[in-house]
PDB file of N, CA and C in Angstrom:
ATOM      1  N   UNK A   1      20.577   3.806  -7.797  1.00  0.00           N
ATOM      2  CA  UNK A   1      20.842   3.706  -6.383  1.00  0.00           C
ATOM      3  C   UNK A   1      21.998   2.721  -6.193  1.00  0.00           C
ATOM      4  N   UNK A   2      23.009   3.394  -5.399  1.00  0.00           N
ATOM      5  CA  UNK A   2      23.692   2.746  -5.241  1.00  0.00           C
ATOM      6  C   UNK A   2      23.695   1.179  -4.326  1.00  0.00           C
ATOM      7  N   UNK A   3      25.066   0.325  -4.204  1.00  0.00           N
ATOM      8  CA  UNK A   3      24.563  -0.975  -2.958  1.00  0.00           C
ATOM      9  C   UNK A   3      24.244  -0.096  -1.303  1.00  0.00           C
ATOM     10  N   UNK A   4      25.435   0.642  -1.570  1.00  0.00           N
ATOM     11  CA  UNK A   4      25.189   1.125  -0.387  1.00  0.00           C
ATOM     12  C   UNK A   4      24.433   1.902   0.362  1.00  0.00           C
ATOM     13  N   UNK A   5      23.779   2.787  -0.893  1.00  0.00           N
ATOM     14  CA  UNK A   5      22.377   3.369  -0.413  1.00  0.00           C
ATOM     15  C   UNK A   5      21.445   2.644  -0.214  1.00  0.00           C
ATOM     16  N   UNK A   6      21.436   1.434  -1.023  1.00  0.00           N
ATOM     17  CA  UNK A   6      20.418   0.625  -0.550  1.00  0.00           C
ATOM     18  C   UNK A   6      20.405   0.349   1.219  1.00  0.00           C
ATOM     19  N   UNK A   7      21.788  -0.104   1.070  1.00  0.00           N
ATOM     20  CA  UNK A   7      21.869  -0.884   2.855  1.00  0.00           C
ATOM     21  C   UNK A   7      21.721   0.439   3.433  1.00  0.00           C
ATOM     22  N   UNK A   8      22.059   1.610   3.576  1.00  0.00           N
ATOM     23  CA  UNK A   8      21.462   2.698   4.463  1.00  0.00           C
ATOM     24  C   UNK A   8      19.804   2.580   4.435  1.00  0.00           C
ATOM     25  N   UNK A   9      19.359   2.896   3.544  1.00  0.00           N
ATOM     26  CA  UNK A   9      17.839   2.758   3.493  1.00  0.00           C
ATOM     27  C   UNK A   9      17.542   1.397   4.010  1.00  0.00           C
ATOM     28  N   UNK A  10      17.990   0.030   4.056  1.00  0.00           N
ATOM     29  CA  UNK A  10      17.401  -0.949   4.841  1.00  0.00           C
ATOM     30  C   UNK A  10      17.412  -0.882   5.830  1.00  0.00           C
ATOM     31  N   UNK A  11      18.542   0.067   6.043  1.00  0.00           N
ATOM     32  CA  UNK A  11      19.239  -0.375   8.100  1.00  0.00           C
ATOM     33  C   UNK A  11      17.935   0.866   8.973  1.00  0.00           C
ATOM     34  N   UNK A  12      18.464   0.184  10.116  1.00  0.00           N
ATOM     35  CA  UNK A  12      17.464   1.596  11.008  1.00  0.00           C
ATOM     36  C   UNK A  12      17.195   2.506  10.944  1.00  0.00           C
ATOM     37  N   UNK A  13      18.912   2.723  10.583  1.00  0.00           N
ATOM     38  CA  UNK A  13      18.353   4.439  10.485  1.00  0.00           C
ATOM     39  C   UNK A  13      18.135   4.684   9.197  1.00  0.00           C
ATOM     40  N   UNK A  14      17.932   3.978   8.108  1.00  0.00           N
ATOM     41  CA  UNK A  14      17.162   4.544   6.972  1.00  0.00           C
ATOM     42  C   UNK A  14      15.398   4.374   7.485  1.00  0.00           C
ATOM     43  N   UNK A  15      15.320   3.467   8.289  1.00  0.00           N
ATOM     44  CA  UNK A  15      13.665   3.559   8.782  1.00  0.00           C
ATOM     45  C   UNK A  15      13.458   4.973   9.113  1.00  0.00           C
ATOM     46  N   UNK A  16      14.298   5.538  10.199  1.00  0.00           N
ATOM     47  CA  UNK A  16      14.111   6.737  10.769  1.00  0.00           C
ATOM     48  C   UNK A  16      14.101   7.772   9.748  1.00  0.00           C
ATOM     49  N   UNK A  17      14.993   7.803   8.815  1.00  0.00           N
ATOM     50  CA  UNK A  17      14.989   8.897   7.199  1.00  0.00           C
ATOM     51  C   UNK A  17      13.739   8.462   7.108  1.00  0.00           C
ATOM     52  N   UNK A  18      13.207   7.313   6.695  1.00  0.00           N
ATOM     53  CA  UNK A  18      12.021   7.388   5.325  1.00  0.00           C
ATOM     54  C   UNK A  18      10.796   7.710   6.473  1.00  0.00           C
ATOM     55  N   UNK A  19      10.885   7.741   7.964  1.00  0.00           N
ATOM     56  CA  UNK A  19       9.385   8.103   8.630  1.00  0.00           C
ATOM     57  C   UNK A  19       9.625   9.426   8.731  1.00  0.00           C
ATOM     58  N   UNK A  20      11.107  10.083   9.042  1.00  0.00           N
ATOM     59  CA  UNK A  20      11.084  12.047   8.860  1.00  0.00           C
ATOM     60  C   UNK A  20      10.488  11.973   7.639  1.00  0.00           C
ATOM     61  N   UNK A  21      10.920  11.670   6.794  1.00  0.00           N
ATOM     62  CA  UNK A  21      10.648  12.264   5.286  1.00  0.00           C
ATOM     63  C   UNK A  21       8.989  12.070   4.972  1.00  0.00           C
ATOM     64  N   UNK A  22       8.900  11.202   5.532  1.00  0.00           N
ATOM     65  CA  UNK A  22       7.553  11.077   4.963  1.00  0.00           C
ATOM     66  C   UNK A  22       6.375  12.226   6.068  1.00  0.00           C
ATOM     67  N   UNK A  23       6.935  12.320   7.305  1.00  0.00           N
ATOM     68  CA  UNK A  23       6.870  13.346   7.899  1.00  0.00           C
ATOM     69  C   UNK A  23       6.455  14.437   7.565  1.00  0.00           C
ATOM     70  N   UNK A  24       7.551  14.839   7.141  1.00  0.00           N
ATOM     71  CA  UNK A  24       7.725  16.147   6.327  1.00  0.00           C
ATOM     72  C   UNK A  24       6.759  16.267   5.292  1.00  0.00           C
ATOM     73  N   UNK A  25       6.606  15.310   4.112  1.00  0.00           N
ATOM     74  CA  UNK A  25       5.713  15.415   2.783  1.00  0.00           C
ATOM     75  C   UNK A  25       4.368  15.015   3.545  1.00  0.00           C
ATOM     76  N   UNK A  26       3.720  14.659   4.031  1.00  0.00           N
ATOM     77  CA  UNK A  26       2.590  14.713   4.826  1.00  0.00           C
ATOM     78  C   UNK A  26       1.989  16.116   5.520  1.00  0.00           C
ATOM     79  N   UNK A  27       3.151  16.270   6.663  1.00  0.00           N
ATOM     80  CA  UNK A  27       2.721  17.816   7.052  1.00  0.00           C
ATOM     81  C   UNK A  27       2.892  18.587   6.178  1.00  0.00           C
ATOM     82  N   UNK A  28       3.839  18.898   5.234  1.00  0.00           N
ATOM     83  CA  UNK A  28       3.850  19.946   4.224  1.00  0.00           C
ATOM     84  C   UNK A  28       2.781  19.677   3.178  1.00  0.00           C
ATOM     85  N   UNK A  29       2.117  19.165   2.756  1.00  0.00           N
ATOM     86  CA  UNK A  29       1.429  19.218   1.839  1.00  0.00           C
ATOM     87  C   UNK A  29      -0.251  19.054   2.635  1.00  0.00           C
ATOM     88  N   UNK A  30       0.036  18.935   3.747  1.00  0.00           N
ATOM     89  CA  UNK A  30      -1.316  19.089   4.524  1.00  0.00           C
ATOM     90  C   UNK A  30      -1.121  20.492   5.181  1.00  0.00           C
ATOM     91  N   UNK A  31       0.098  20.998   5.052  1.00  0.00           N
ATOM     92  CA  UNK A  31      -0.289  22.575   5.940  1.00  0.00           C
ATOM     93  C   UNK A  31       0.298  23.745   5.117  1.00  0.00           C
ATOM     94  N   UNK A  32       0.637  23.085   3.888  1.00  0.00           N
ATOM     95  CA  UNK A  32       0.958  24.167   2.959  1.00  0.00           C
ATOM     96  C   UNK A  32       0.476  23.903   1.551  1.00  0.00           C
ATOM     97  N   UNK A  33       0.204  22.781   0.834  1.00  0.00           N
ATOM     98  CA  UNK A  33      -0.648  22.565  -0.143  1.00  0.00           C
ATOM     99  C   UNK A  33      -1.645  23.355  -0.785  1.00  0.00           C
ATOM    100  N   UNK A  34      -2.101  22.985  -1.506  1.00  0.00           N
ATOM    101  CA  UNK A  34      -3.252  23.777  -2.297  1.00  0.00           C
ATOM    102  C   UNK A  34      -4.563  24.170  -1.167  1.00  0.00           C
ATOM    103  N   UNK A  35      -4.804  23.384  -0.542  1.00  0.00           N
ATOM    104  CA  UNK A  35      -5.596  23.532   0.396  1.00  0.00           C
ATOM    105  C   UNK A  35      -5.048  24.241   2.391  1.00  0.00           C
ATOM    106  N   UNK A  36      -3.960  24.788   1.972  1.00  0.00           N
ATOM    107  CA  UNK A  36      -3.423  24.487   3.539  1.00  0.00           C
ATOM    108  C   UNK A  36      -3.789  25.685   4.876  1.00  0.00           C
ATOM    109  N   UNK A  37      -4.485  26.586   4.046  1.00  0.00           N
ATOM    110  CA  UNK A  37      -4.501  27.868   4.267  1.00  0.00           C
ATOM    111  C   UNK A  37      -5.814  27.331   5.423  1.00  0.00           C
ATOM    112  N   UNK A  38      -6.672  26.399   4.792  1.00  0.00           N
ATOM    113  CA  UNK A  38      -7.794  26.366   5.685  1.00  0.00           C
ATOM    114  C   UNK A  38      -7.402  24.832   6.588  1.00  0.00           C
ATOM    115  N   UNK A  39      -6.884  23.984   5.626  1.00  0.00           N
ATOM    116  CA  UNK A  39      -6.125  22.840   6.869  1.00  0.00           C
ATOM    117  C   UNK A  39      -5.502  23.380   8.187  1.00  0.00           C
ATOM    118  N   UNK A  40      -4.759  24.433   8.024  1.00  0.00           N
ATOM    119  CA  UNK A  40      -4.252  24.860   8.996  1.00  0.00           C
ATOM    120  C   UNK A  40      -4.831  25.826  10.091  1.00  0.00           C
ATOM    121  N   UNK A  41      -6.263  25.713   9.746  1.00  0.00           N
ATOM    122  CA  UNK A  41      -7.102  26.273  10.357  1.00  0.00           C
ATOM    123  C   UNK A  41      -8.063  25.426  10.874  1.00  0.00           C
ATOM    124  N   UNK A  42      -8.008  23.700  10.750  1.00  0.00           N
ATOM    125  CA  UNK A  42      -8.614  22.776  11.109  1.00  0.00           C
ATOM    126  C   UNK A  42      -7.999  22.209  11.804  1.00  0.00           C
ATOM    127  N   UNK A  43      -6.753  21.880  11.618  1.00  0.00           N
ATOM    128  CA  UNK A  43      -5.923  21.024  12.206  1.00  0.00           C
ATOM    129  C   UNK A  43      -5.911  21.256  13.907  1.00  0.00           C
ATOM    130  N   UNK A  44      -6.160  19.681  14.666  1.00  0.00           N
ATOM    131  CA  UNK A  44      -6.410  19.818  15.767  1.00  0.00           C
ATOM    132  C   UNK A  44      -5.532  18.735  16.365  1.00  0.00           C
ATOM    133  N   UNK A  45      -5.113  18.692  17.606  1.00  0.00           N
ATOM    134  CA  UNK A  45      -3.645  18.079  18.519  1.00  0.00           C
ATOM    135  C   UNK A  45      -4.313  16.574  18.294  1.00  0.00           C
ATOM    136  N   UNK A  46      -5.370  16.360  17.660  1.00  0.00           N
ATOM    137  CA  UNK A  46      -5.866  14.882  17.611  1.00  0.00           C
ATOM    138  C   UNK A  46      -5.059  14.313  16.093  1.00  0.00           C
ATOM    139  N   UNK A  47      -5.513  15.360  15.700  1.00  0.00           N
ATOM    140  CA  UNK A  47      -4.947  15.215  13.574  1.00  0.00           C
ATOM    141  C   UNK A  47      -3.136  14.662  13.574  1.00  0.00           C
ATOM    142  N   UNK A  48      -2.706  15.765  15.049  1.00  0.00           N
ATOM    143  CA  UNK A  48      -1.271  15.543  14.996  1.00  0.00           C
ATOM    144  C   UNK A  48      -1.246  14.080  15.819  1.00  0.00           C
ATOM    145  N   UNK A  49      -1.685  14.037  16.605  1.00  0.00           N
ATOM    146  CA  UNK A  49      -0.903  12.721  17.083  1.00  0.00           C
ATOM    147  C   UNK A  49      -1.115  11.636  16.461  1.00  0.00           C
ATOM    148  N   UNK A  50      -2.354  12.082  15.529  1.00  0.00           N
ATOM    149  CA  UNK A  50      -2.926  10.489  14.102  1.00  0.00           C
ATOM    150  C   UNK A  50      -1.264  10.189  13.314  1.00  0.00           C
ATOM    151  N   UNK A  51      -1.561  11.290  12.918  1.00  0.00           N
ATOM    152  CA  UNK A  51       0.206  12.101  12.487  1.00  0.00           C
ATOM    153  C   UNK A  51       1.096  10.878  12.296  1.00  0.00           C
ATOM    154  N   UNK A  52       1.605  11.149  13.638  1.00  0.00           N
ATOM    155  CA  UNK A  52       2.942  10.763  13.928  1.00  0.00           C
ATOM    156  C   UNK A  52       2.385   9.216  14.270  1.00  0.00           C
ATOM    157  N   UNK A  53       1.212   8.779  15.235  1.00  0.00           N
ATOM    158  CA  UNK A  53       0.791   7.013  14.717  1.00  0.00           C
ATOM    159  C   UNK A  53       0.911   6.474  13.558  1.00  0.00           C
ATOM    160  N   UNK A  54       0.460   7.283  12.336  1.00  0.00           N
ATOM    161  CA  UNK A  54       1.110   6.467  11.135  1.00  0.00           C
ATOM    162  C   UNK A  54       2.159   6.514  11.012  1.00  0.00           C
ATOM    163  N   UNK A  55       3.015   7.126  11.294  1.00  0.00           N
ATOM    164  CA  UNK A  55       4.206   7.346  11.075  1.00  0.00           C
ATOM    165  C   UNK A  55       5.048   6.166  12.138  1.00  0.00           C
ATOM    166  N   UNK A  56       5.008   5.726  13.409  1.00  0.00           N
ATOM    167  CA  UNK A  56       5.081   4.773  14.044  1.00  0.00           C
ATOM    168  C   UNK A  56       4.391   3.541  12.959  1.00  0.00           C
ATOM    169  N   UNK A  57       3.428   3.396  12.709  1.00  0.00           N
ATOM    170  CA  UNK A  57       2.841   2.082  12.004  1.00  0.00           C
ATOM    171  C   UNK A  57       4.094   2.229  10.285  1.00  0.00           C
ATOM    172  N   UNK A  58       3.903   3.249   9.892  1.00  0.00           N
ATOM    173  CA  UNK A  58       5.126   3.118   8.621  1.00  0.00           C
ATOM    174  C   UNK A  58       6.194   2.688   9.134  1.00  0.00           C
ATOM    175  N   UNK A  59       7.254   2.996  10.092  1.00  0.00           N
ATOM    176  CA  UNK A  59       8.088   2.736  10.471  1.00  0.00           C
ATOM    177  C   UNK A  59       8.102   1.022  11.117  1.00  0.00           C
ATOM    178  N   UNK A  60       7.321   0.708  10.993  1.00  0.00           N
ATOM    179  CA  UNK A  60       7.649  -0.756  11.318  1.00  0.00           C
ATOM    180  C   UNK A  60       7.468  -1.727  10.133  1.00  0.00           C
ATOM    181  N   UNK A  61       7.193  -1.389   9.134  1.00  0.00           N
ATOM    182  CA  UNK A  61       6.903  -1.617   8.039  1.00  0.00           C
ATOM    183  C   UNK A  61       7.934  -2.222   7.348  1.00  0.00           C
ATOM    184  N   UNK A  62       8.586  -4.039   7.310  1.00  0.00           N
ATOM    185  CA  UNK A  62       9.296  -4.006   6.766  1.00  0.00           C
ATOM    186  C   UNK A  62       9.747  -3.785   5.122  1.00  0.00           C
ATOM    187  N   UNK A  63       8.605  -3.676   4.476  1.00  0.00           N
ATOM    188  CA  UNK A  63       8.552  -3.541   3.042  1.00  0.00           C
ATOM    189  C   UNK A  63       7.292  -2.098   3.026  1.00  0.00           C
ATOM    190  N   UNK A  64       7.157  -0.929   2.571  1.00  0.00           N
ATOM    191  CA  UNK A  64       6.295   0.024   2.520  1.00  0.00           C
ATOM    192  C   UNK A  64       5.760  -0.175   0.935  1.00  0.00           C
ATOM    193  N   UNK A  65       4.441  -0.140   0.991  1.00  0.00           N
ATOM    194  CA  UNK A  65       3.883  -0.353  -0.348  1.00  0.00           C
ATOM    195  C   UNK A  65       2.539   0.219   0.098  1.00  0.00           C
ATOM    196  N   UNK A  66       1.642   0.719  -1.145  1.00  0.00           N
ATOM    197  CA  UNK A  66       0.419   1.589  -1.029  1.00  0.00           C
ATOM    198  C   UNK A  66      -0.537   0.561  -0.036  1.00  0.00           C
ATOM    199  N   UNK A  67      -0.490  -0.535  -0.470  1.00  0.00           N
ATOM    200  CA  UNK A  67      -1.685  -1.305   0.587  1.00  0.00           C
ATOM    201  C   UNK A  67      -1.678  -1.292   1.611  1.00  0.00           C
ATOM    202  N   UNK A  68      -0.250  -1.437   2.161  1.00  0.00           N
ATOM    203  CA  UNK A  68       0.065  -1.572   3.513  1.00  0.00           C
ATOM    204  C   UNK A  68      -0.354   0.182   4.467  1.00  0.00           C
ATOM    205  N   UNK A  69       0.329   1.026   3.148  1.00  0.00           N
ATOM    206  CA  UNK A  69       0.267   2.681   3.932  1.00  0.00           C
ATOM    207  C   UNK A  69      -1.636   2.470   4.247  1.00  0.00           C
ATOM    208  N   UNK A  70      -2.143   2.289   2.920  1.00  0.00           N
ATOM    209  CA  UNK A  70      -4.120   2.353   3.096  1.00  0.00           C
ATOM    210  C   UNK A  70      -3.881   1.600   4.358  1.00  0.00           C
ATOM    211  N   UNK A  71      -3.609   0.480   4.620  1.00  0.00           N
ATOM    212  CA  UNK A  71      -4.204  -0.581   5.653  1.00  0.00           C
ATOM    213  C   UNK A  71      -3.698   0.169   7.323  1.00  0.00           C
ATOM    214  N   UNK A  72      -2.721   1.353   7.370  1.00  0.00           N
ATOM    215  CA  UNK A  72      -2.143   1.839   8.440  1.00  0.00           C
ATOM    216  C   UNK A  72      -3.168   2.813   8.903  1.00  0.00           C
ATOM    217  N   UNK A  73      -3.018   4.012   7.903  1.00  0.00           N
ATOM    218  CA  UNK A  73      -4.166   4.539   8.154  1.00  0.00           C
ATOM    219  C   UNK A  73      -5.688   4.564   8.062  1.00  0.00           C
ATOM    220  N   UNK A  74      -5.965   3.364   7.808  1.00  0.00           N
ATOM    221  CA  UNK A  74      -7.379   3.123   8.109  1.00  0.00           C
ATOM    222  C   UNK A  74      -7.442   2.732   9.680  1.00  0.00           C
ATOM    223  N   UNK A  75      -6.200   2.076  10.372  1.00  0.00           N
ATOM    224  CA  UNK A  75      -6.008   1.501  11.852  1.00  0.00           C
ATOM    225  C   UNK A  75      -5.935   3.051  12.571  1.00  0.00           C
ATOM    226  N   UNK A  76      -5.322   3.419  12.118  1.00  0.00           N
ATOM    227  CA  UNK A  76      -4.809   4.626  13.193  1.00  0.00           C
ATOM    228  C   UNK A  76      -6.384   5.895  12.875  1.00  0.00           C
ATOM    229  N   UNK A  77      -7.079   5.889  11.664  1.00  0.00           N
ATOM    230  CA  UNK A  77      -8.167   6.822  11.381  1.00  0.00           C
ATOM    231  C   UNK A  77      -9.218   6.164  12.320  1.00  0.00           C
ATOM    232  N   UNK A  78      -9.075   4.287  12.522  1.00  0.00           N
ATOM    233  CA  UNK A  78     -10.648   4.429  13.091  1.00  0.00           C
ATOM    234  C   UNK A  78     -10.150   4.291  14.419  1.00  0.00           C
ATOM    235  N   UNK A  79      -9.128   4.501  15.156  1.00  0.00           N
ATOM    236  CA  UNK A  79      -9.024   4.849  16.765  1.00  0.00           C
ATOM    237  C   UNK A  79      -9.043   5.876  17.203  1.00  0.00           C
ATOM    238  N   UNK A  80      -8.482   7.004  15.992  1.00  0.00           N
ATOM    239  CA  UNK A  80      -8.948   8.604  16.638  1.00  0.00           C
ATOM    240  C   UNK A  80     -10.527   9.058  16.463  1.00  0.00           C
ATOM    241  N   UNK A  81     -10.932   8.129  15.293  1.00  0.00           N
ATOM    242  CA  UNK A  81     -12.119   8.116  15.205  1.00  0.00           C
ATOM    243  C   UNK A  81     -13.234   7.757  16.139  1.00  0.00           C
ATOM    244  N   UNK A  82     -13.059   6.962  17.105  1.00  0.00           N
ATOM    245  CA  UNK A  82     -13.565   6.414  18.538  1.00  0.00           C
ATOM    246  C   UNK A  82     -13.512   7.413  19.220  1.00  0.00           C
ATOM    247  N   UNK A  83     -12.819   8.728  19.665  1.00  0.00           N
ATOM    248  CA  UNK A  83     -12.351   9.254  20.732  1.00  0.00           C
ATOM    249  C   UNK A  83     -13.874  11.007  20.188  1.00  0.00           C
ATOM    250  N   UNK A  84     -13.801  10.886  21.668  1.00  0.00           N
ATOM    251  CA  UNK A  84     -15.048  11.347  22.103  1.00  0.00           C
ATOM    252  C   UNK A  84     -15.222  12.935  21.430  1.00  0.00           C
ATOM    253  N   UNK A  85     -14.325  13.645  21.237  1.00  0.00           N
ATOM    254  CA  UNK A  85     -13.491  15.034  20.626  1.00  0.00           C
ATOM    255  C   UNK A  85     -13.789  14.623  19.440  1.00  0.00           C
ATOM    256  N   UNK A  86     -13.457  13.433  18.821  1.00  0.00           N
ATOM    257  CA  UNK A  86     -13.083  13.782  16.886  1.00  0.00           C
ATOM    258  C   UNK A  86     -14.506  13.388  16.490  1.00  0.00           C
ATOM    259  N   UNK A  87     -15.485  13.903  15.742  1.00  0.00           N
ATOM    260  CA  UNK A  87     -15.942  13.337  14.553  1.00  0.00           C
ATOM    261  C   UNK A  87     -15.842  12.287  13.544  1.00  0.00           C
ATOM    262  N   UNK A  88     -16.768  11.546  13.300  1.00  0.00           N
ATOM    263  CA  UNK A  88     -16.441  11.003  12.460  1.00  0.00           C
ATOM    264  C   UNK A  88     -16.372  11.128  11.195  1.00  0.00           C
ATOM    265  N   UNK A  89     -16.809  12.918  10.743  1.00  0.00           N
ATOM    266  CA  UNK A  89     -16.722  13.462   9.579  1.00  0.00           C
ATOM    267  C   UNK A  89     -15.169  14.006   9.447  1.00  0.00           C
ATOM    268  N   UNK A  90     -14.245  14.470  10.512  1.00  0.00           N
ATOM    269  CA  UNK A  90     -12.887  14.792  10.748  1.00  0.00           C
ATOM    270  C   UNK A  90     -12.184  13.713  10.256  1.00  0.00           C
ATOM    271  N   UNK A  91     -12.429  12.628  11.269  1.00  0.00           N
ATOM    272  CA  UNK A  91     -11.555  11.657  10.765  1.00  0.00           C
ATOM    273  C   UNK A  91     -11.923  10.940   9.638  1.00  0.00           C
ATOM    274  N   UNK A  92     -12.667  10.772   8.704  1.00  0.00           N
ATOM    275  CA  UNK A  92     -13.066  10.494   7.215  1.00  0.00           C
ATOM    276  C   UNK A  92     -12.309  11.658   6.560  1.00  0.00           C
ATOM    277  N   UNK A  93     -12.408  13.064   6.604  1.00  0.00           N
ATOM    278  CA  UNK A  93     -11.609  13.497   5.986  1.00  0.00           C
ATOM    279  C   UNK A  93     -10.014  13.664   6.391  1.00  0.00           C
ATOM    280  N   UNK A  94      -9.572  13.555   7.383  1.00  0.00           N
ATOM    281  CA  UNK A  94      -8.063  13.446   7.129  1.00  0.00           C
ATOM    282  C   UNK A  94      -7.487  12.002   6.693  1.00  0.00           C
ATOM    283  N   UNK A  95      -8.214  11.157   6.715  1.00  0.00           N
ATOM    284  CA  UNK A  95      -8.235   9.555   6.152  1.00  0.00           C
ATOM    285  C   UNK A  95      -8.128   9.651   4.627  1.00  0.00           C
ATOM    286  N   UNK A  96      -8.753  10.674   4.329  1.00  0.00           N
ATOM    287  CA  UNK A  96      -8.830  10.752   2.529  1.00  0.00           C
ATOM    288  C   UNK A  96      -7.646  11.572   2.382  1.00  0.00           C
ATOM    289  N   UNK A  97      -7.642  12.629   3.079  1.00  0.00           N
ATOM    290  CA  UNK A  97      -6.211  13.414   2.807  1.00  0.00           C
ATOM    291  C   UNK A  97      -4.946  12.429   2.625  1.00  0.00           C
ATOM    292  N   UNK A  98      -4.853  11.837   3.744  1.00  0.00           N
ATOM    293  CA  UNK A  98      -3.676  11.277   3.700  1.00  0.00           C
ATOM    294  C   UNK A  98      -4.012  10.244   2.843  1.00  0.00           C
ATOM    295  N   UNK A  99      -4.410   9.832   2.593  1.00  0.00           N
ATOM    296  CA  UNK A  99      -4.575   8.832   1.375  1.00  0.00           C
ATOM    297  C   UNK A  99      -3.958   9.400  -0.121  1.00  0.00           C
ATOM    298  N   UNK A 100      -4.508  10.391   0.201  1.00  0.00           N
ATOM    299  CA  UNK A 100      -4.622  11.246  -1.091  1.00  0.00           C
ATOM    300  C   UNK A 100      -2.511  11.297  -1.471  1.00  0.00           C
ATOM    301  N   UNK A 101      -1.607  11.092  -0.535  1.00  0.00           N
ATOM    302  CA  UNK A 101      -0.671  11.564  -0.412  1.00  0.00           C
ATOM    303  C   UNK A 101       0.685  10.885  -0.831  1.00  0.00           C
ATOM    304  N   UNK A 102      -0.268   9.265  -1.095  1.00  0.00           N
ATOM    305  CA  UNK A 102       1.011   8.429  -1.149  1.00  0.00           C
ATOM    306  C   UNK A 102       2.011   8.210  -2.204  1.00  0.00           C
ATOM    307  N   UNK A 103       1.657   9.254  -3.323  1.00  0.00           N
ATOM    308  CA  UNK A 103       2.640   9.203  -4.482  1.00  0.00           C
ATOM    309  C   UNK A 103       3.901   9.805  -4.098  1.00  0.00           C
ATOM    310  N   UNK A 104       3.224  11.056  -3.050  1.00  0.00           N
ATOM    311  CA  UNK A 104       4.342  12.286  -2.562  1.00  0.00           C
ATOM    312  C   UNK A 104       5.499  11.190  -1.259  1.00  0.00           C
ATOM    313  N   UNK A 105       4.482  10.610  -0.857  1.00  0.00           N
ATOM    314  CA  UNK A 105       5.337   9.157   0.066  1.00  0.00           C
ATOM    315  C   UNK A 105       6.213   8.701  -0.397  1.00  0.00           C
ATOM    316  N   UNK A 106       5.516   7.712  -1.713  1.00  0.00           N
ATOM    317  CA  UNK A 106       6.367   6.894  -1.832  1.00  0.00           C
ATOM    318  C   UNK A 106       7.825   7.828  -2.750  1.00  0.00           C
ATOM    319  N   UNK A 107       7.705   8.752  -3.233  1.00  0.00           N
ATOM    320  CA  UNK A 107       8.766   8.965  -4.192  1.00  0.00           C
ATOM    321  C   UNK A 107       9.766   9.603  -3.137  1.00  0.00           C
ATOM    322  N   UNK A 108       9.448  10.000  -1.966  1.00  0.00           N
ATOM    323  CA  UNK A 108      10.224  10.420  -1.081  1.00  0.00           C
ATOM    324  C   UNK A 108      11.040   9.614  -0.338  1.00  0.00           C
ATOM    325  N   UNK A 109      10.733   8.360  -0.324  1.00  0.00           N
ATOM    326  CA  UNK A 109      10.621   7.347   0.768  1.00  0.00           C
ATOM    327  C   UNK A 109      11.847   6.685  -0.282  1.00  0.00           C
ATOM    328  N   UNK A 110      12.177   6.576  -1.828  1.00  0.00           N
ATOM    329  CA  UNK A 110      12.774   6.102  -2.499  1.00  0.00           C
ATOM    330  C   UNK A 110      12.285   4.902  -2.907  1.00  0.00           C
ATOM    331  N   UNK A 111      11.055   4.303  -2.934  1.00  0.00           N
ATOM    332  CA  UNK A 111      10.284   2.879  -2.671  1.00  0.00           C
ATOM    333  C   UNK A 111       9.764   2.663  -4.491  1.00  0.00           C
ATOM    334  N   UNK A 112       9.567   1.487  -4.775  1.00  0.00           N
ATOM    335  CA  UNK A 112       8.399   1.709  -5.589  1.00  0.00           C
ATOM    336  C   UNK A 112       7.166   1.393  -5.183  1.00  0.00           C
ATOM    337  N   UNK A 113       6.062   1.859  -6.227  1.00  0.00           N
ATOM    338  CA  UNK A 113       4.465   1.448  -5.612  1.00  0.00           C
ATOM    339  C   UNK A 113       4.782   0.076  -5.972  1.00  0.00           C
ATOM    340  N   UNK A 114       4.236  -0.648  -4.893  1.00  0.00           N
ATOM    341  CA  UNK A 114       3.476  -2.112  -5.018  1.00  0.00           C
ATOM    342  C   UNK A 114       2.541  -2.361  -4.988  1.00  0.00           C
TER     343      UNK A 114
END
């Protein structure tokens, strides 16, 4: 990596790259994955807006590392988890999904695991 890729990836708008991207490897591997055929037959406007909250909580993230991603979505799993619509068997499993995801994160994101 170059210096200057670095400073793109520090500056803002590399925040904004690494929350699309991670975007992207999240929904794609939750709606097209090995499993996506029936994810995409679960997936409900609650799952999406969890979604894009982690994706707000990554994006503020000045350093992204696996603890921090676990520690995001456990915040953002137990507030959709409160809401009167989700289950708490729903949101336990998209909590594990996305958990399940952060190798595809981080190698996208250009980061190493910490």
């Amino acid at each position: 990596m170059t210096k200057q890729d670095k400073e793109i990836i520090d500056s803002k708008a590399g925040v904004i790259i690494r929350a699309g991207l991670i975007s992207a490897v999240v929904g794609g591997l939750m709606l097209y994955g090995p499993k996506g055929e029936k994810n995409r037959r679960l997936i409900k406007t609650w799952a999406i807006k969890a979604k894009a909250d982690l994706i707000d909580e990554v994006e503020k993230m000045k350093n992204v590392s696996e603890d921090r991603y676990h520690l995001a979505i456990g915040r953002v799993i137990r507030k959709y988890g409160r809401m009167k619509n989700v289950s708490e068997a729903e949101a336990v499993k998209l909590g594990r999904e996305l958990r399940r995801h952060w190798q595809s994160v981080i190698s996208e994101v250009g980061k190493n695991k910490k």
